[in-house]
PDB file of N, CA and C in Angstrom:
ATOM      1  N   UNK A   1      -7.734 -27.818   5.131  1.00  0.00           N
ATOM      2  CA  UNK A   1      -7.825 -26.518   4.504  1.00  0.00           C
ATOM      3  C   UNK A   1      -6.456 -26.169   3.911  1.00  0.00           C
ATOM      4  N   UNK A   2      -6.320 -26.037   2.904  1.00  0.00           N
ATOM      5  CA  UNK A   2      -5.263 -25.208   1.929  1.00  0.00           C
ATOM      6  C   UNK A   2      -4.599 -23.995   2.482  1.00  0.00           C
ATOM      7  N   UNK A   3      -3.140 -23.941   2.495  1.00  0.00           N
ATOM      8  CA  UNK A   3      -3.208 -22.023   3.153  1.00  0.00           C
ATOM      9  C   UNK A   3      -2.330 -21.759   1.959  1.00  0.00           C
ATOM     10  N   UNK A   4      -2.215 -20.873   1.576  1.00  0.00           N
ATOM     11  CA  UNK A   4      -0.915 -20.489   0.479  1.00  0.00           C
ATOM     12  C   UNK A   4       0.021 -20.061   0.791  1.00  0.00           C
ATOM     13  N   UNK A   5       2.040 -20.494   0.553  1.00  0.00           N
ATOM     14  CA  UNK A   5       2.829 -19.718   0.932  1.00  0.00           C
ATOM     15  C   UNK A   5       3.299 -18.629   1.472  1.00  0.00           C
ATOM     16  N   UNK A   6       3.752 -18.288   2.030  1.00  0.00           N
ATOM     17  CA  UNK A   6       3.882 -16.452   3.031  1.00  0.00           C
ATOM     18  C   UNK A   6       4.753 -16.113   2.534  1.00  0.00           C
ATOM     19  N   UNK A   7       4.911 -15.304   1.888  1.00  0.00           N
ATOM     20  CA  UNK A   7       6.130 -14.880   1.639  1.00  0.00           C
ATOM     21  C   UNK A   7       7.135 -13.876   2.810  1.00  0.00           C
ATOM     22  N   UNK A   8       7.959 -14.034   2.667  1.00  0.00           N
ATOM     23  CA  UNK A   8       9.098 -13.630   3.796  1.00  0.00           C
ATOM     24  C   UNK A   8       9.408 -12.231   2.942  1.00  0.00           C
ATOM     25  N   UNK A   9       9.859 -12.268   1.409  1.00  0.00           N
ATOM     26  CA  UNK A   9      10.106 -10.598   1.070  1.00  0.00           C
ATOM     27  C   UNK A   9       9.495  -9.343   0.590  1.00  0.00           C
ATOM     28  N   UNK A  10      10.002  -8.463   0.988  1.00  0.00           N
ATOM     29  CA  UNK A  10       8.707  -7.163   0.825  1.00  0.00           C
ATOM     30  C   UNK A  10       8.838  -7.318  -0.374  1.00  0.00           C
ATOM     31  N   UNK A  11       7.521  -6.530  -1.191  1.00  0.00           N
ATOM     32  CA  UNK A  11       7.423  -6.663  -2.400  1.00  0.00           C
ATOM     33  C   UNK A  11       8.540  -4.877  -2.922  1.00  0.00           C
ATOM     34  N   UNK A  12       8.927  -4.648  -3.993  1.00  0.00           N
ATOM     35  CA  UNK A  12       9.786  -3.951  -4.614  1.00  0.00           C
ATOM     36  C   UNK A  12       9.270  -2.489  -4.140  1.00  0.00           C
ATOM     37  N   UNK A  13       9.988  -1.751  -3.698  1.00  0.00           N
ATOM     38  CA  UNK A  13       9.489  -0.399  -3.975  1.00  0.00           C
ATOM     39  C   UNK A  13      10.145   0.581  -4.599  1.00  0.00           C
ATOM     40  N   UNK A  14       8.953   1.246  -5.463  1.00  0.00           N
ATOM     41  CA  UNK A  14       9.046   1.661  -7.194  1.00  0.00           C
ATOM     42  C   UNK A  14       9.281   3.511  -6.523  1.00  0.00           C
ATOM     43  N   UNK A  15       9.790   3.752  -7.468  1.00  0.00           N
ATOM     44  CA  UNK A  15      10.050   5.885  -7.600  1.00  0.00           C
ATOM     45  C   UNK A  15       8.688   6.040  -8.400  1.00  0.00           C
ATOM     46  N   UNK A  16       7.708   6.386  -7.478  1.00  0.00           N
ATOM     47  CA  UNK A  16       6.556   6.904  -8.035  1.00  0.00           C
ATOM     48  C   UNK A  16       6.526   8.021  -9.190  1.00  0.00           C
ATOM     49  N   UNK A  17       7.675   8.926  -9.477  1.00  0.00           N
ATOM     50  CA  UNK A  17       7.729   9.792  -9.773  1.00  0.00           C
ATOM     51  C   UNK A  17       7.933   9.668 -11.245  1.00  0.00           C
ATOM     52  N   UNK A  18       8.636   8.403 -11.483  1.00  0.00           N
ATOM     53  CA  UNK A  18       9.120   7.831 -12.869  1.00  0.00           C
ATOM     54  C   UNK A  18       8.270   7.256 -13.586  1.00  0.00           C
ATOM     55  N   UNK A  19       6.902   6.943 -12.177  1.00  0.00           N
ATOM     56  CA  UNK A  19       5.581   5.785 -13.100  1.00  0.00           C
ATOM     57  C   UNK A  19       4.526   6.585 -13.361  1.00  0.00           C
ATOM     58  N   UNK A  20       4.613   7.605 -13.277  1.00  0.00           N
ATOM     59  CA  UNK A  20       3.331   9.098 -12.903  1.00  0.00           C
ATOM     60  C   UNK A  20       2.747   8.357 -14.093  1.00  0.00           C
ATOM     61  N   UNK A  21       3.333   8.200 -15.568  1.00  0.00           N
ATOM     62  CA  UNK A  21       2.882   8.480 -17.206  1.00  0.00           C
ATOM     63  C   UNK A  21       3.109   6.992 -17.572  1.00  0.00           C
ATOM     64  N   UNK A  22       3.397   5.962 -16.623  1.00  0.00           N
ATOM     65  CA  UNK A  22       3.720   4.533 -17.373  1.00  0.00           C
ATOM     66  C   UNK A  22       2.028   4.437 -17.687  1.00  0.00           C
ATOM     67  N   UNK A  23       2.183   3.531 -19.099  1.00  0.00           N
ATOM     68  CA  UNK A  23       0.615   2.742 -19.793  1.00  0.00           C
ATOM     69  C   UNK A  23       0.950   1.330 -19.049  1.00  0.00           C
ATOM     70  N   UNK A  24       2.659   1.027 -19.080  1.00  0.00           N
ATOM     71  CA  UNK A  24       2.550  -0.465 -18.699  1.00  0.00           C
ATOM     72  C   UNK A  24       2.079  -0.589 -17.422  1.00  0.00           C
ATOM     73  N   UNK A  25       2.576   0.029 -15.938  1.00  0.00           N
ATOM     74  CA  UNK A  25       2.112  -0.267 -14.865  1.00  0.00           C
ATOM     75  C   UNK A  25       1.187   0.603 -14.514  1.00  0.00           C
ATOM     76  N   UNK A  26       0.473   1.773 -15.368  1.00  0.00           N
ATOM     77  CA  UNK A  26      -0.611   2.467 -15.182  1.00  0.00           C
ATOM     78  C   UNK A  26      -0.605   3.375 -13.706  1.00  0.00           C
ATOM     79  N   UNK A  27       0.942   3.594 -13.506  1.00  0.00           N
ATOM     80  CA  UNK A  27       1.479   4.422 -12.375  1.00  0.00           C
ATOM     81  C   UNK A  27       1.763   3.823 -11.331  1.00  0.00           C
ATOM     82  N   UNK A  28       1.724   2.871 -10.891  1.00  0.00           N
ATOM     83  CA  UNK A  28       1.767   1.999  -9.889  1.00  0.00           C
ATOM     84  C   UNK A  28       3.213   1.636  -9.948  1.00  0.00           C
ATOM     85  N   UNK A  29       4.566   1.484 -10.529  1.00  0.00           N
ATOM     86  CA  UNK A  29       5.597   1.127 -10.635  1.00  0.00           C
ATOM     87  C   UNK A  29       6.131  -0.357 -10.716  1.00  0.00           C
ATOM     88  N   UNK A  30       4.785  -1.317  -9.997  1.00  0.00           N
ATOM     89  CA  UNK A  30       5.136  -2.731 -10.638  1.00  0.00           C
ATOM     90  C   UNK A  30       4.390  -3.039 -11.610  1.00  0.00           C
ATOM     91  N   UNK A  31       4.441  -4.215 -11.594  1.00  0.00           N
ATOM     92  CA  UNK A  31       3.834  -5.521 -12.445  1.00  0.00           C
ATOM     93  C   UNK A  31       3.540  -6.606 -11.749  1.00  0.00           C
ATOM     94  N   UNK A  32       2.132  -7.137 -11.827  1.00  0.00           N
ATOM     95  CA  UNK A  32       2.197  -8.860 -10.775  1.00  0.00           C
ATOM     96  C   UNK A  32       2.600  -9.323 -12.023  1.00  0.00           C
ATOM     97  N   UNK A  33       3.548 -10.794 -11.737  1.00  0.00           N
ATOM     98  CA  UNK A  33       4.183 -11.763 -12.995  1.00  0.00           C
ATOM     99  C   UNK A  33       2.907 -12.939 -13.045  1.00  0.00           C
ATOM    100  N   UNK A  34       2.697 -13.654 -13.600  1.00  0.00           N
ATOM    101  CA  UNK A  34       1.491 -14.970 -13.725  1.00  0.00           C
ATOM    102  C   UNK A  34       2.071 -15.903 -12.739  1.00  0.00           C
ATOM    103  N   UNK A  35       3.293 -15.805 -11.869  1.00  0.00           N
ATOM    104  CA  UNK A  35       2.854 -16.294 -10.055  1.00  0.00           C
ATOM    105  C   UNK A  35       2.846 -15.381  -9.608  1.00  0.00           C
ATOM    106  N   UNK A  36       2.123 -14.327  -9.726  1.00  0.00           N
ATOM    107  CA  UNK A  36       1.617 -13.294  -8.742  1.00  0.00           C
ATOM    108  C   UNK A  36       2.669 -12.960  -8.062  1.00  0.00           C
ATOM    109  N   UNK A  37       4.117 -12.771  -8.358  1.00  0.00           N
ATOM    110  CA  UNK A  37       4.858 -11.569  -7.553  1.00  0.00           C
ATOM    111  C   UNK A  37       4.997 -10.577  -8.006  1.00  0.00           C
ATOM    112  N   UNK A  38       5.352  -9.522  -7.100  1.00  0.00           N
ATOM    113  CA  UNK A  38       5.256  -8.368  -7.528  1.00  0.00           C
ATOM    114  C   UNK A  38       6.576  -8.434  -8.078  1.00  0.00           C
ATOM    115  N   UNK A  39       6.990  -7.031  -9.213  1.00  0.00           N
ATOM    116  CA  UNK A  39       7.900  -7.036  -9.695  1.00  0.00           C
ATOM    117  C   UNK A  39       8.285  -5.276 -10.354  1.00  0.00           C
ATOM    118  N   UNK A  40       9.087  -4.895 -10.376  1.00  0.00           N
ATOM    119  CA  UNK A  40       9.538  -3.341 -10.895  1.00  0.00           C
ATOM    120  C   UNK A  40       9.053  -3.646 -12.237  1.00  0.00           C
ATOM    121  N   UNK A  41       8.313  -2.140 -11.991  1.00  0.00           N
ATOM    122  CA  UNK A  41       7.969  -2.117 -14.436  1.00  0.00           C
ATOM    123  C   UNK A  41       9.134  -2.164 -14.628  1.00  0.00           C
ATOM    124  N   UNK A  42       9.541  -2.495 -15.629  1.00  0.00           N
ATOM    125  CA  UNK A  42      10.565  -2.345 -16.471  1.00  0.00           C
ATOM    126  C   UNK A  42      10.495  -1.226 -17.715  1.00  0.00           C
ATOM    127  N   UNK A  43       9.413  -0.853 -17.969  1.00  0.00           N
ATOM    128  CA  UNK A  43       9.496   0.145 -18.664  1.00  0.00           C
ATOM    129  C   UNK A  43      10.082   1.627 -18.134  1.00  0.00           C
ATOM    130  N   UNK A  44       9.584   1.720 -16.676  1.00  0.00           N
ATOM    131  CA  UNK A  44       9.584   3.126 -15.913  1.00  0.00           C
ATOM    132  C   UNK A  44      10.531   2.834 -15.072  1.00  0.00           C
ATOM    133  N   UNK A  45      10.875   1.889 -14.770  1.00  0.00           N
ATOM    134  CA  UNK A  45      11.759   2.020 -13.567  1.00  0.00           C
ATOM    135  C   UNK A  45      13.360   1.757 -13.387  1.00  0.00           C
ATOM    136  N   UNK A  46      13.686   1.655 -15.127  1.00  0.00           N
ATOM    137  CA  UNK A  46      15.012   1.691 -15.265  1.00  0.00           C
ATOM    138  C   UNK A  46      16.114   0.435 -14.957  1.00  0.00           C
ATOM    139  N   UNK A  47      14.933  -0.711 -15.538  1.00  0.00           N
ATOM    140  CA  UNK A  47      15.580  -1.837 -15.028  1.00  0.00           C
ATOM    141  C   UNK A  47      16.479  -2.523 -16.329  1.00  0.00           C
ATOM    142  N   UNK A  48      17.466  -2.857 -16.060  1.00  0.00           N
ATOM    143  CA  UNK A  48      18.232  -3.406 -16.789  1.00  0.00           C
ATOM    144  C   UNK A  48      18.332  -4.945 -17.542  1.00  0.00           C
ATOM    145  N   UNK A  49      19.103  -5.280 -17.884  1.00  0.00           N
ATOM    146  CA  UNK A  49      19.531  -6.511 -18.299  1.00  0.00           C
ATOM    147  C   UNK A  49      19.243  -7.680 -17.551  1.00  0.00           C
ATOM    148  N   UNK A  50      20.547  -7.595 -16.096  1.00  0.00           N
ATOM    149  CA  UNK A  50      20.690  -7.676 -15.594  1.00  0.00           C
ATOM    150  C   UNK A  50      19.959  -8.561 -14.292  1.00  0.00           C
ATOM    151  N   UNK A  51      19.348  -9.422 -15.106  1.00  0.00           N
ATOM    152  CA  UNK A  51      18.447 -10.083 -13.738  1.00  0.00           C
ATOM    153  C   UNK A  51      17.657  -9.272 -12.134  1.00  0.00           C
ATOM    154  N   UNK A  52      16.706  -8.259 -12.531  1.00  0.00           N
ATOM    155  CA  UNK A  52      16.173  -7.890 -11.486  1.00  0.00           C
ATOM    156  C   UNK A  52      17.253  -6.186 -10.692  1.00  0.00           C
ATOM    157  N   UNK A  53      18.316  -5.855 -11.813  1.00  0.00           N
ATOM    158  CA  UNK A  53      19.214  -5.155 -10.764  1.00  0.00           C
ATOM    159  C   UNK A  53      18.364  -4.037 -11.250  1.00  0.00           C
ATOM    160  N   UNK A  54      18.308  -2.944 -10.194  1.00  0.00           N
ATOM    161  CA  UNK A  54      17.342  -1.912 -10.629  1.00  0.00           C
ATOM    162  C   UNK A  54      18.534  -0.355 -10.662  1.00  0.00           C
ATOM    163  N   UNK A  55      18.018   0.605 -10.541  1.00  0.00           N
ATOM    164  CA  UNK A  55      19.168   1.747 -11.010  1.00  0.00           C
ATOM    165  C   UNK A  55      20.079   1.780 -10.056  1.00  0.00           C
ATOM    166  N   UNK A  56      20.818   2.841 -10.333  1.00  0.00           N
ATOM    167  CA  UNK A  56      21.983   2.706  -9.603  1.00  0.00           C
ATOM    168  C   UNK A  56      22.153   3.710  -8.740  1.00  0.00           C
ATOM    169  N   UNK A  57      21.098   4.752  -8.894  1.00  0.00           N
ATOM    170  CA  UNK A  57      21.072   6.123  -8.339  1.00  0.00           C
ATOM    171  C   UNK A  57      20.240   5.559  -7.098  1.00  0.00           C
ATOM    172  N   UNK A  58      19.849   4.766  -6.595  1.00  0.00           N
ATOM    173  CA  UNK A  58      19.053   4.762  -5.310  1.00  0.00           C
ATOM    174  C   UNK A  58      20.083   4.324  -4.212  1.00  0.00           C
TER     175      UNK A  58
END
């Protein structure tokens, strides 16, 4: 029987407050990527350049 990887890290947690009006993550604050991790919108959640660094105010 097949089992699939476990992942060891929590998935991202998003400022609901910023995704209320996102179309991209439809309020939810992530995105699954096409290997299915979770990931910060980038539209709403103020993500940068920066490989994954998210704001600076948290």
């Amino acid at each position: 029987m097949a089992h699939g990887a476990h992942r060891t890290l929590m998935p991202p947690r998003p400022d609901l407050d910023l995704a209320r009006d996102c179309e991209v993550c439809l309020g939810w604050g992530t995105v699954v990527t096409r290997d299915g991790d979770h990931e910060l919108c980038h539209m709403c959640q103020g993500i940068t350049d920066d490989e994954g660094a998210v704001r600076s105010d948290w």
